[in-house]
C-alpha atoms as a PDB file:
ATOM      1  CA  UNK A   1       5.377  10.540 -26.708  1.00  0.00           C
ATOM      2  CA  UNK A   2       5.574  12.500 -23.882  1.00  0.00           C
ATOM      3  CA  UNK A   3       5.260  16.647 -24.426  1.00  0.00           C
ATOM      4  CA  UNK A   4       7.325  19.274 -22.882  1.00  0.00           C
ATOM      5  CA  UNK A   5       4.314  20.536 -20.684  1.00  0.00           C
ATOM      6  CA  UNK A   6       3.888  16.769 -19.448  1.00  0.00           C
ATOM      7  CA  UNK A   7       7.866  16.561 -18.818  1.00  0.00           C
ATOM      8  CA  UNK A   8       7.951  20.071 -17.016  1.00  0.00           C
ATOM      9  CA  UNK A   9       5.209  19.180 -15.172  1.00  0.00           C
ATOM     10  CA  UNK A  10       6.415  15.702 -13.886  1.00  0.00           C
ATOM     11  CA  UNK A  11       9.987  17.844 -12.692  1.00  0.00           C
ATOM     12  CA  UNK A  12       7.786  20.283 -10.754  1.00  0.00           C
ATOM     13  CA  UNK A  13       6.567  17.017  -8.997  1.00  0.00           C
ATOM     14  CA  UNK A  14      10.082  15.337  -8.693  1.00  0.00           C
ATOM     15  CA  UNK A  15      11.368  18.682  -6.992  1.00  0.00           C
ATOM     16  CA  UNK A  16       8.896  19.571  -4.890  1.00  0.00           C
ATOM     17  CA  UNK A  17       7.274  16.821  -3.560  1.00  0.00           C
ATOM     18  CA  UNK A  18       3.389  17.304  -4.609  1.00  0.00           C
ATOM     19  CA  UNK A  19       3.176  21.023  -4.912  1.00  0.00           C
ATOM     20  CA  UNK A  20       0.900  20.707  -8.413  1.00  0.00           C
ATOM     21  CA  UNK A  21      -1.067  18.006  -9.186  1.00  0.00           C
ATOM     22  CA  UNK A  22      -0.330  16.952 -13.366  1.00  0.00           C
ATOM     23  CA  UNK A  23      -1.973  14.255 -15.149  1.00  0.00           C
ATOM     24  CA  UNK A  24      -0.593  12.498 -18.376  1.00  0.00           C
ATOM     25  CA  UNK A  25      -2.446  11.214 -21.369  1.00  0.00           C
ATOM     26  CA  UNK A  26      -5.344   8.613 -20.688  1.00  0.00           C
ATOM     27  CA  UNK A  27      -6.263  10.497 -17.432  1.00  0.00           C
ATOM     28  CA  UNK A  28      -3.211   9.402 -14.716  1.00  0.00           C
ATOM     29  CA  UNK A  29      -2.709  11.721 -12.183  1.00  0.00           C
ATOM     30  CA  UNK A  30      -0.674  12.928  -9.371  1.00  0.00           C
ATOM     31  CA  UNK A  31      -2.190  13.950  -6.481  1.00  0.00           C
ATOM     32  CA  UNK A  32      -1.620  17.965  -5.537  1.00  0.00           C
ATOM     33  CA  UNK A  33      -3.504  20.674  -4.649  1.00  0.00           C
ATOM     34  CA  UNK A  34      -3.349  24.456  -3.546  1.00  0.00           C
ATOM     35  CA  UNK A  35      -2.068  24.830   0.153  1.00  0.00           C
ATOM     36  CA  UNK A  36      -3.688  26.230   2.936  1.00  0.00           C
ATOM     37  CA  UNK A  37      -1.940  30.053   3.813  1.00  0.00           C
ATOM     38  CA  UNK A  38      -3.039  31.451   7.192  1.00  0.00           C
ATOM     39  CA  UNK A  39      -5.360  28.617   7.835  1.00  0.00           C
ATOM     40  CA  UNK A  40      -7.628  28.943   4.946  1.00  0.00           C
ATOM     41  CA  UNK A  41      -8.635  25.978   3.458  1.00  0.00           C
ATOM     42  CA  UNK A  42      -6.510  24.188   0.958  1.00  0.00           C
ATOM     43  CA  UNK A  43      -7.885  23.627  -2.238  1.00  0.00           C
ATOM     44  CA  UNK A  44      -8.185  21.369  -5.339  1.00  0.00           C
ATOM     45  CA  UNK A  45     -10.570  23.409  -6.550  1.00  0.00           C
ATOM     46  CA  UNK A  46      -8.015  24.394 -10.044  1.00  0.00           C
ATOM     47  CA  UNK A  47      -7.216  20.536 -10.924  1.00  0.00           C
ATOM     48  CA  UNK A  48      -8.443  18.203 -13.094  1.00  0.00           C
ATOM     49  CA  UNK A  49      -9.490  15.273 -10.600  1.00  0.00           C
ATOM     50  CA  UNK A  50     -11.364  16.537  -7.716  1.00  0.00           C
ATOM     51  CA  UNK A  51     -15.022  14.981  -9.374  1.00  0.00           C
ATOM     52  CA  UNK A  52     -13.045  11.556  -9.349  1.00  0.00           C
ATOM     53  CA  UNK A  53     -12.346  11.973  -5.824  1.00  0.00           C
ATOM     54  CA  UNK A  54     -15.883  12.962  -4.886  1.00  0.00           C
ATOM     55  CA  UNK A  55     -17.369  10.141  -7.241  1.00  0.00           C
ATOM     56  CA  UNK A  56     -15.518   7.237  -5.756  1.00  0.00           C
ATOM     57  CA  UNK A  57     -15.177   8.504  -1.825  1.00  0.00           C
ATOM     58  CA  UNK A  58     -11.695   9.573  -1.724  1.00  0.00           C
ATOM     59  CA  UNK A  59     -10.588  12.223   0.666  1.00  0.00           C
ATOM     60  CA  UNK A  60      -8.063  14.761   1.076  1.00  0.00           C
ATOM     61  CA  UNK A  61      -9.658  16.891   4.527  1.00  0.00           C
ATOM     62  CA  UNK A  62     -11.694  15.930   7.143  1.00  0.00           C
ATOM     63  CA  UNK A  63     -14.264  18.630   8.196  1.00  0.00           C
ATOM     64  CA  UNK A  64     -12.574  22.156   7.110  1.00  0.00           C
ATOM     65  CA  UNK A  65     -14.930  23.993   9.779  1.00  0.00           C
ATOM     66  CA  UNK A  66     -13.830  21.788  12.950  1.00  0.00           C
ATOM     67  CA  UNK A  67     -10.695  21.658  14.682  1.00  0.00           C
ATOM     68  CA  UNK A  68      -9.500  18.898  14.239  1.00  0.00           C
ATOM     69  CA  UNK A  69      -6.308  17.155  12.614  1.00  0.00           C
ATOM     70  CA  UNK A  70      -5.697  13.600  11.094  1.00  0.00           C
ATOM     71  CA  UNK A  71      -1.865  12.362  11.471  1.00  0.00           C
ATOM     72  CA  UNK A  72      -0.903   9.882   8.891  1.00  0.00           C
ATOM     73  CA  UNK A  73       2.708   8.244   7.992  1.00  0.00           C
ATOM     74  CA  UNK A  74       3.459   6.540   4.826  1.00  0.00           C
ATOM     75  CA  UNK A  75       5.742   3.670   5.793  1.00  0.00           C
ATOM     76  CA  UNK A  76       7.142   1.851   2.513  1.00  0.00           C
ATOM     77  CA  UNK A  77      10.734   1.339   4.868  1.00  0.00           C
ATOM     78  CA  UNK A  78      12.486   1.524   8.101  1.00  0.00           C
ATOM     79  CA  UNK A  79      14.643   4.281   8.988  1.00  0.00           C
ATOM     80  CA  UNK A  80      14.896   3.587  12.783  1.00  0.00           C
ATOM     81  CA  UNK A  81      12.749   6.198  13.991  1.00  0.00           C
ATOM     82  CA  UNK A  82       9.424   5.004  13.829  1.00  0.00           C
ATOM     83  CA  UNK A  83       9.666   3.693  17.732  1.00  0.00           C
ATOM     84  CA  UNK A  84      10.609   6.985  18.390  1.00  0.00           C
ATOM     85  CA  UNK A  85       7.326   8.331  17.008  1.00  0.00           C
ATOM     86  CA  UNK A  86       5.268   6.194  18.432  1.00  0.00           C
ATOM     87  CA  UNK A  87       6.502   6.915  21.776  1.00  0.00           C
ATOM     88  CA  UNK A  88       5.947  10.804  21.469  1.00  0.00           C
ATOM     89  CA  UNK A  89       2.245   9.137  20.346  1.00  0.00           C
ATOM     90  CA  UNK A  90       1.894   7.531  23.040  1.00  0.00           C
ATOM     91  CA  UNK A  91       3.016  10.007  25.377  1.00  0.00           C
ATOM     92  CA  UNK A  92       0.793  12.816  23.883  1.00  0.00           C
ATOM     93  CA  UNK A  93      -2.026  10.122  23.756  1.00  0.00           C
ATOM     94  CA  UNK A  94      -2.467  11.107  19.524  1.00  0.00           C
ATOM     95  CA  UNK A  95      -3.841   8.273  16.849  1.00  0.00           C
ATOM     96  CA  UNK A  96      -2.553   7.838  13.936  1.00  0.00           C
ATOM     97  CA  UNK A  97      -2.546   5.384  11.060  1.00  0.00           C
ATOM     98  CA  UNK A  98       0.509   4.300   9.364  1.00  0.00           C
ATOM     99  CA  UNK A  99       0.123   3.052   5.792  1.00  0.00           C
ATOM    100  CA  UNK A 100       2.770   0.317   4.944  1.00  0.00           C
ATOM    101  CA  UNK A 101       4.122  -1.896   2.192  1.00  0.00           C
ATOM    102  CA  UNK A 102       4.787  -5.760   1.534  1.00  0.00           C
ATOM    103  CA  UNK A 103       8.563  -5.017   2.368  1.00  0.00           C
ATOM    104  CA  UNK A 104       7.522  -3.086   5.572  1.00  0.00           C
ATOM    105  CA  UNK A 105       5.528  -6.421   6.919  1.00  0.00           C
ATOM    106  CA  UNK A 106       7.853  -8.505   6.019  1.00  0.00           C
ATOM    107  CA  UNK A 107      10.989  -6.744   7.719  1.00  0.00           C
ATOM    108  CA  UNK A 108       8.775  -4.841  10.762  1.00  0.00           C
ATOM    109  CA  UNK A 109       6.802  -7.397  12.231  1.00  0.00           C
ATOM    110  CA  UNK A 110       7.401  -6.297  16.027  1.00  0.00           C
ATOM    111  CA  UNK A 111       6.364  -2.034  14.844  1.00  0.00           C
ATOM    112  CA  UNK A 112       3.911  -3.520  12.895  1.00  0.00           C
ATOM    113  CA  UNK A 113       2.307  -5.376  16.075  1.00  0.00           C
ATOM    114  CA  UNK A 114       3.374  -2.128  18.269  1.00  0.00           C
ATOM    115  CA  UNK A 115       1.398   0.374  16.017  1.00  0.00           C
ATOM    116  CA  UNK A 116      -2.082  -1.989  16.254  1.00  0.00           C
ATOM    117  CA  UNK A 117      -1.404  -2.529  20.030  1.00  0.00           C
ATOM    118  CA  UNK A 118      -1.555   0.937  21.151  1.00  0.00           C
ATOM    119  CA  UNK A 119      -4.630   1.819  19.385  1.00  0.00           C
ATOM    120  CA  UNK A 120      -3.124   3.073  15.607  1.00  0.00           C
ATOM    121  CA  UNK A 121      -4.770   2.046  12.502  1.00  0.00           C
ATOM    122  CA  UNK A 122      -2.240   0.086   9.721  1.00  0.00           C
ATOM    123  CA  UNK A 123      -3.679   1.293   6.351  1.00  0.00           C
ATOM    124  CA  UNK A 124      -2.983   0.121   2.676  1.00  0.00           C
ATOM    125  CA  UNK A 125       0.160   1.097   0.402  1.00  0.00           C
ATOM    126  CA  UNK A 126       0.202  -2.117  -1.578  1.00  0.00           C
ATOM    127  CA  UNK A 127       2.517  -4.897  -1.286  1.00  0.00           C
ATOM    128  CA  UNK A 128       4.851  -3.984  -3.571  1.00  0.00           C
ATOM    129  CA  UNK A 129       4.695   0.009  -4.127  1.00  0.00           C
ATOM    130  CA  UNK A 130       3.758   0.240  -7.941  1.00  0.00           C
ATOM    131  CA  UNK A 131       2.164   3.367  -9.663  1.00  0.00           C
ATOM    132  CA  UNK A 132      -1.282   1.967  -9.552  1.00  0.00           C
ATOM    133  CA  UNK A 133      -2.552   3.650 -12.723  1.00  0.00           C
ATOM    134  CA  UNK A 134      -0.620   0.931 -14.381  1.00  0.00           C
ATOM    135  CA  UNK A 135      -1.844  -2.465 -12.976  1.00  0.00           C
ATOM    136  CA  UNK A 136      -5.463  -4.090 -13.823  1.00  0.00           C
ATOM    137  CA  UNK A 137      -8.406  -4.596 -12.106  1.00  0.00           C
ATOM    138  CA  UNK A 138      -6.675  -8.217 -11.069  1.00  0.00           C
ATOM    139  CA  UNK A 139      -3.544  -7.078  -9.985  1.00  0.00           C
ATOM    140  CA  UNK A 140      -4.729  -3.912  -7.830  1.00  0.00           C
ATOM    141  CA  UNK A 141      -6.636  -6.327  -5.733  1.00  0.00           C
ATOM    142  CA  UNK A 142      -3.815  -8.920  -5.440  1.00  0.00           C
ATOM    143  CA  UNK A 143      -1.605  -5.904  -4.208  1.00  0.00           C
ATOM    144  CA  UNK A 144      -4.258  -4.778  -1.768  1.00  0.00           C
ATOM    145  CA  UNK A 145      -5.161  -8.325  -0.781  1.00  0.00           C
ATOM    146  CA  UNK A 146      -1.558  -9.700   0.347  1.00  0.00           C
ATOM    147  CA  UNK A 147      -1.083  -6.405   2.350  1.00  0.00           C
ATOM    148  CA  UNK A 148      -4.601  -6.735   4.097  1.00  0.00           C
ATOM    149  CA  UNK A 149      -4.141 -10.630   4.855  1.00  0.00           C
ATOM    150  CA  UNK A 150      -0.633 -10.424   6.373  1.00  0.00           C
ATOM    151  CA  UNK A 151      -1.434  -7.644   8.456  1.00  0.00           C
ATOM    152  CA  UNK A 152      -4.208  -9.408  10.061  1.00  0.00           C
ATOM    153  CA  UNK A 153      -2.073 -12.539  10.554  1.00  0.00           C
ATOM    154  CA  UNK A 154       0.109 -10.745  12.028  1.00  0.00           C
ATOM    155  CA  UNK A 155      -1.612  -8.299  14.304  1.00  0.00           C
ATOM    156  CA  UNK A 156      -5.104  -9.453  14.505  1.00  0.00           C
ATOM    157  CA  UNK A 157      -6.310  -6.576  12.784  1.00  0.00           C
ATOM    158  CA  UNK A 158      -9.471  -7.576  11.154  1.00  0.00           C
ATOM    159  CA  UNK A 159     -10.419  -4.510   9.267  1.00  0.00           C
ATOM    160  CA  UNK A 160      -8.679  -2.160   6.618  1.00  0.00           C
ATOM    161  CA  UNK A 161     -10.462   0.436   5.313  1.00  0.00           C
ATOM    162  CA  UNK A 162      -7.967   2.651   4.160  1.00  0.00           C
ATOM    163  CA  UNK A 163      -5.593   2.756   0.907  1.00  0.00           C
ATOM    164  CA  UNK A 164      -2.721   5.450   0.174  1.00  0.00           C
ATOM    165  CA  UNK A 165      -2.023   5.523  -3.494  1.00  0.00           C
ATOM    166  CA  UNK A 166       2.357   4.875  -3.858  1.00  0.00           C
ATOM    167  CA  UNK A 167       3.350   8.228  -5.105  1.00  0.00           C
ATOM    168  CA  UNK A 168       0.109   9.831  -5.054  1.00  0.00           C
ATOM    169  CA  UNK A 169      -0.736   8.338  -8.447  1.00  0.00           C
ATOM    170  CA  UNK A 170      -3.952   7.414  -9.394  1.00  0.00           C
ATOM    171  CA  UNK A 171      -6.324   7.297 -12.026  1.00  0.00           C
ATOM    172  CA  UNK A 172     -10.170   6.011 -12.382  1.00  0.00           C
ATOM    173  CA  UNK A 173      -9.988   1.864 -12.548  1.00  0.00           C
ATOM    174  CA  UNK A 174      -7.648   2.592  -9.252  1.00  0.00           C
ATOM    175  CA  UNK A 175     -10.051   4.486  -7.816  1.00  0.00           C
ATOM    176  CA  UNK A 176     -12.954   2.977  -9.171  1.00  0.00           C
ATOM    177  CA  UNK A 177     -11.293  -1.010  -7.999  1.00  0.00           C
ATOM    178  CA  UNK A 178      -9.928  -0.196  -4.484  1.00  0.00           C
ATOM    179  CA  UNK A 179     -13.450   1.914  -3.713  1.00  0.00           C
ATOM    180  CA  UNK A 180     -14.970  -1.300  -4.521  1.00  0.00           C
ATOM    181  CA  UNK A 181     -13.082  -3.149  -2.505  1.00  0.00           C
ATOM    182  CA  UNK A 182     -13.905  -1.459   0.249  1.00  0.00           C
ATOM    183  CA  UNK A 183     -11.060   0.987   0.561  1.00  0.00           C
ATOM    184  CA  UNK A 184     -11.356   4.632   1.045  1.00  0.00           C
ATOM    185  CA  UNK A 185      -8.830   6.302  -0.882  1.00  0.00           C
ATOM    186  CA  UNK A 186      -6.793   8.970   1.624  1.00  0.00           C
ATOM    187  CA  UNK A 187      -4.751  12.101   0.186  1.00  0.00           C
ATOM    188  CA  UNK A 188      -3.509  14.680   2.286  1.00  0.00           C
ATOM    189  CA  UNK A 189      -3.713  18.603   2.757  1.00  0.00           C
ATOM    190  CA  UNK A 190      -0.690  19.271   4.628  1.00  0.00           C
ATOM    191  CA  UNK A 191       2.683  17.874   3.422  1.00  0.00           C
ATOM    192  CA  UNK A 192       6.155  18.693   2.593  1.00  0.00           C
ATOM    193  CA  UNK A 193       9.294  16.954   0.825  1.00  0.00           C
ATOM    194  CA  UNK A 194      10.034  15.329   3.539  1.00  0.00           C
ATOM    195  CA  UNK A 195      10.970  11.757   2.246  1.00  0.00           C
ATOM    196  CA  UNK A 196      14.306  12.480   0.759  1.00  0.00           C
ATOM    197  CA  UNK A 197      16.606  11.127   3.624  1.00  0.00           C
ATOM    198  CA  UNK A 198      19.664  13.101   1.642  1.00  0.00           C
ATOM    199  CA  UNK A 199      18.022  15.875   2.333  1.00  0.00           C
ATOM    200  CA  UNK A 200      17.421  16.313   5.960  1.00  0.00           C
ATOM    201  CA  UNK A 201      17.583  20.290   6.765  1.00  0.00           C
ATOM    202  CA  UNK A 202      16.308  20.176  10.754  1.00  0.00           C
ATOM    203  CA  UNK A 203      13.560  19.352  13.304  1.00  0.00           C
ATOM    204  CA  UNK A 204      12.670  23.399  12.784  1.00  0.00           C
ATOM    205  CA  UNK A 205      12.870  23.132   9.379  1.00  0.00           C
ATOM    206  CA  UNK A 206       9.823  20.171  10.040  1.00  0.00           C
ATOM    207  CA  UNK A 207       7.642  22.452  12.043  1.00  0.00           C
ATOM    208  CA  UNK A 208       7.890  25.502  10.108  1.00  0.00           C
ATOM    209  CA  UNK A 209       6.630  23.669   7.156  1.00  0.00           C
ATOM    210  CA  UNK A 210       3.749  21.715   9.515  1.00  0.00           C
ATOM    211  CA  UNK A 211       2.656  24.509  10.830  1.00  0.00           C
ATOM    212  CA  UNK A 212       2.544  27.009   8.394  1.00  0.00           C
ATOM    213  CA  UNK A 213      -0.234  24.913   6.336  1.00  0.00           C
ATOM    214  CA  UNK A 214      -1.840  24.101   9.786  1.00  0.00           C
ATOM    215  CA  UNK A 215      -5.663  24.535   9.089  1.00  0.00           C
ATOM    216  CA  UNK A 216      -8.911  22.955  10.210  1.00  0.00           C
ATOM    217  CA  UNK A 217      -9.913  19.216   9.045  1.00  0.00           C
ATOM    218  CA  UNK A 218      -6.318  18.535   7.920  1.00  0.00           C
ATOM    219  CA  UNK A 219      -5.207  15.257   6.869  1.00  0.00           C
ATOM    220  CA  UNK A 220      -1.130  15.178   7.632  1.00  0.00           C
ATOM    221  CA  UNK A 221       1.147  13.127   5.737  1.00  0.00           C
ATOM    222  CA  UNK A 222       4.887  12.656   7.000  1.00  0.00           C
ATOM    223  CA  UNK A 223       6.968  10.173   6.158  1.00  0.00           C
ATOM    224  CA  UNK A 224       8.552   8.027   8.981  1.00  0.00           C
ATOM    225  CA  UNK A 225      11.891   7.853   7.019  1.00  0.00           C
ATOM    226  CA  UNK A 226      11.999  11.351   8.015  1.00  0.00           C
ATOM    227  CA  UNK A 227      14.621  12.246  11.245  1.00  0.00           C
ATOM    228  CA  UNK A 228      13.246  15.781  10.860  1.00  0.00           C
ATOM    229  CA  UNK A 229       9.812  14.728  11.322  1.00  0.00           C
ATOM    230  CA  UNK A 230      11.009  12.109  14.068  1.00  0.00           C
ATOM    231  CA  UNK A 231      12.661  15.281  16.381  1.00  0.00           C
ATOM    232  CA  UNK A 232       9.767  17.982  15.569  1.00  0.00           C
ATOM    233  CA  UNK A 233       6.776  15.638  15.864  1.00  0.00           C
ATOM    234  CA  UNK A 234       6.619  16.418  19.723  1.00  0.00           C
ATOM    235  CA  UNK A 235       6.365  20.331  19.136  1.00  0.00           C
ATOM    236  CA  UNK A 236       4.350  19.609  16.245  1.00  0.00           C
ATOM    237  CA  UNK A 237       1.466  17.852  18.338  1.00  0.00           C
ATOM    238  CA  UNK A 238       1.951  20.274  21.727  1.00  0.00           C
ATOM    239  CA  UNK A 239       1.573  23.556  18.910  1.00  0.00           C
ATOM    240  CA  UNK A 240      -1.238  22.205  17.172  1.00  0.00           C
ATOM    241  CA  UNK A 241      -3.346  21.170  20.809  1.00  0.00           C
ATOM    242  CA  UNK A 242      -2.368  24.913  21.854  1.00  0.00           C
ATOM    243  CA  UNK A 243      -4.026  26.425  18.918  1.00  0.00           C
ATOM    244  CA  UNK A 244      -7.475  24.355  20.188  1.00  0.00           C
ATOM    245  CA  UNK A 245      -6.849  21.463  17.583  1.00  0.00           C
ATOM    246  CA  UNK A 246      -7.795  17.603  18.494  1.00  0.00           C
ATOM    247  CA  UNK A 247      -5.930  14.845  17.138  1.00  0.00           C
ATOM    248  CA  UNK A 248      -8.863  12.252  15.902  1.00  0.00           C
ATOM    249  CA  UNK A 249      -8.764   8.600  14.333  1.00  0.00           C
ATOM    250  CA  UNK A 250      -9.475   8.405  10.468  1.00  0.00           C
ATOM    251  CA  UNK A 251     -12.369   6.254  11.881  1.00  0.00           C
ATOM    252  CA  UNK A 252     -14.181   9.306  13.563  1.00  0.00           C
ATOM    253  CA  UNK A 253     -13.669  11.968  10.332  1.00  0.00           C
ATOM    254  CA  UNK A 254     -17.862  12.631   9.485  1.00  0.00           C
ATOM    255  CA  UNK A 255     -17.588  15.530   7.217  1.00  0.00           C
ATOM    256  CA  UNK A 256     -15.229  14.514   4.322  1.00  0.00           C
ATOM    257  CA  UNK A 257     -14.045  16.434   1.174  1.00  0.00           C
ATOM    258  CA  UNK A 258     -16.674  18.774  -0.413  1.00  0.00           C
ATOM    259  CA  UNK A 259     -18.190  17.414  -4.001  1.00  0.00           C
ATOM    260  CA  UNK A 260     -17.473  19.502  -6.765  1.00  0.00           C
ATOM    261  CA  UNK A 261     -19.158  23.035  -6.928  1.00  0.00           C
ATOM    262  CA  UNK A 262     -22.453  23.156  -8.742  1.00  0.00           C
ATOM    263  CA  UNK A 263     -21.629  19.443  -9.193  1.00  0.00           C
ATOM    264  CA  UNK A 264     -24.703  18.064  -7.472  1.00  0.00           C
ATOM    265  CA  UNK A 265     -23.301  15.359  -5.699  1.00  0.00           C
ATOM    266  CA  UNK A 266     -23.655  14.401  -2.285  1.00  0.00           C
ATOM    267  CA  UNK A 267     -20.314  15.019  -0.140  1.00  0.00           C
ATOM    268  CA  UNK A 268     -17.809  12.064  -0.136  1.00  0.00           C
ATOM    269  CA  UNK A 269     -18.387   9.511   2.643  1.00  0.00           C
END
């Protein structure tokens, strides 16, 4: 039975995006954490999974004391705009990696072959966009699998090294299965509700809420359903190089998110 502080909790999430992270009975979470204000470091510091994260290589930041940003885009559908963002990519000369589904392979082939042609990574967001705390040990890897295999028929991309949980849900076996895979697991430190095509408010509206959470080491999710982020991603990028960031490849993050205070483990690689 689910409890009013579970139901509250999972209407914060539906509302604002991934503001708090919860986690139901039998230890499923959603990802969340505290954002950076004034470019201090965001933090995960108050919730209940960060030694998970830690324990099985997962990361949310890159180096917090280095300037430098990683810009990802979950991709479960196409909207129209993502050739529009990979232009302003490839006109700022900015990597990226753009995590896609089963249905995004399937319908995208030609973005698909785009994105791996001028130098983006294509990372992992299953085949088929479950809630991963759900599935076995058998099924995760069939999810994972399928995507892997068809993007590297496709685009001759060889490797994939990096999964984004559907939803930001997660919970041990998911970690515990895709880490051993081979997967690391990527969260994010900078996002917004930006996925709700209903509720478009404005290319501003986009950077304000970039920006404002701007901070060292941050890992950027947007969506590329998103016309906001489509129209500010230019200002976004020119803002961010102005302020002495660098735009970097998932593949060149070294310092990853911090273990656990007083934890004694080694930091996440």
């Amino acid at each position: 039975m689910i409890t009013l502080r579970i139901l509250a909790a999972i209407v914060i999430l539906l509302s604002t995006g991934q503001v708090a992270a919860a986690h139901a009975d039998g230890g499923v979470y959603h990802f969340g954490f505290k954002k950076s204000v004034n470019g201090q470091p965001p933090s995960i510091d108050e919730e209940g999974f960060k030694g998970l994260l830690t324990r099985y290589g997962a990361v949310f930041t890159g180096d917090m004391s280095a300037p430098e940003l990683f810009l990802t885009f979950d991709n479960g559908y196409e909207n129209g705009l993502t050739a529009g963002i990979l232009d302003v990519l490839k006109e700022k000369q900015v990597p990226a990696i753009f995590f896609v589904t089963g249905h995004y392979i399937k319908t995208q082939p030609e973005l698909l072959k785009r994105m791996v042609n001028e130098g983006h990574l294509v990372g992992n967001h299953s085949w088929s966009h479950p809630d991963m705390s759900t599935l076995s040990a058998e099924r995760i890897k069939q999810e994972l699998d399928q995507v892997k295999s068809e993007v590297a028929a496709l685009t001759g991309q060889k490797e994939m090294k990096y999964l984004r949980a559907p939803r930001g849900i997660f919970n041990e076996r998911s970690l515990a299965v895709s880490h051993q895979l081979g997967y690391t697991n990527v969260f994010w430190s900078i996002a917004y509700k930006d996925w709700d095509t209903n509720d478009q408010r404005g290319a501003q509206y986009a950077y304000d809420k970039v920006m404002a959470q701007m901070h060292p080491g941050a890992v950027i999710l947007l969506h590329s359903v998103s016309r906001d982020n489509a129209q500010a991603l230019g200002r976004i990028i020119d803002a961010a190089k102005a302020k002495g960031y660098q735009f970097k490849s998932l593949d060149q993050m070294n310092n990853r998110t911090p273990a656990p205070s007083g934890s004694g483990q080694q930091q996440a690689s």
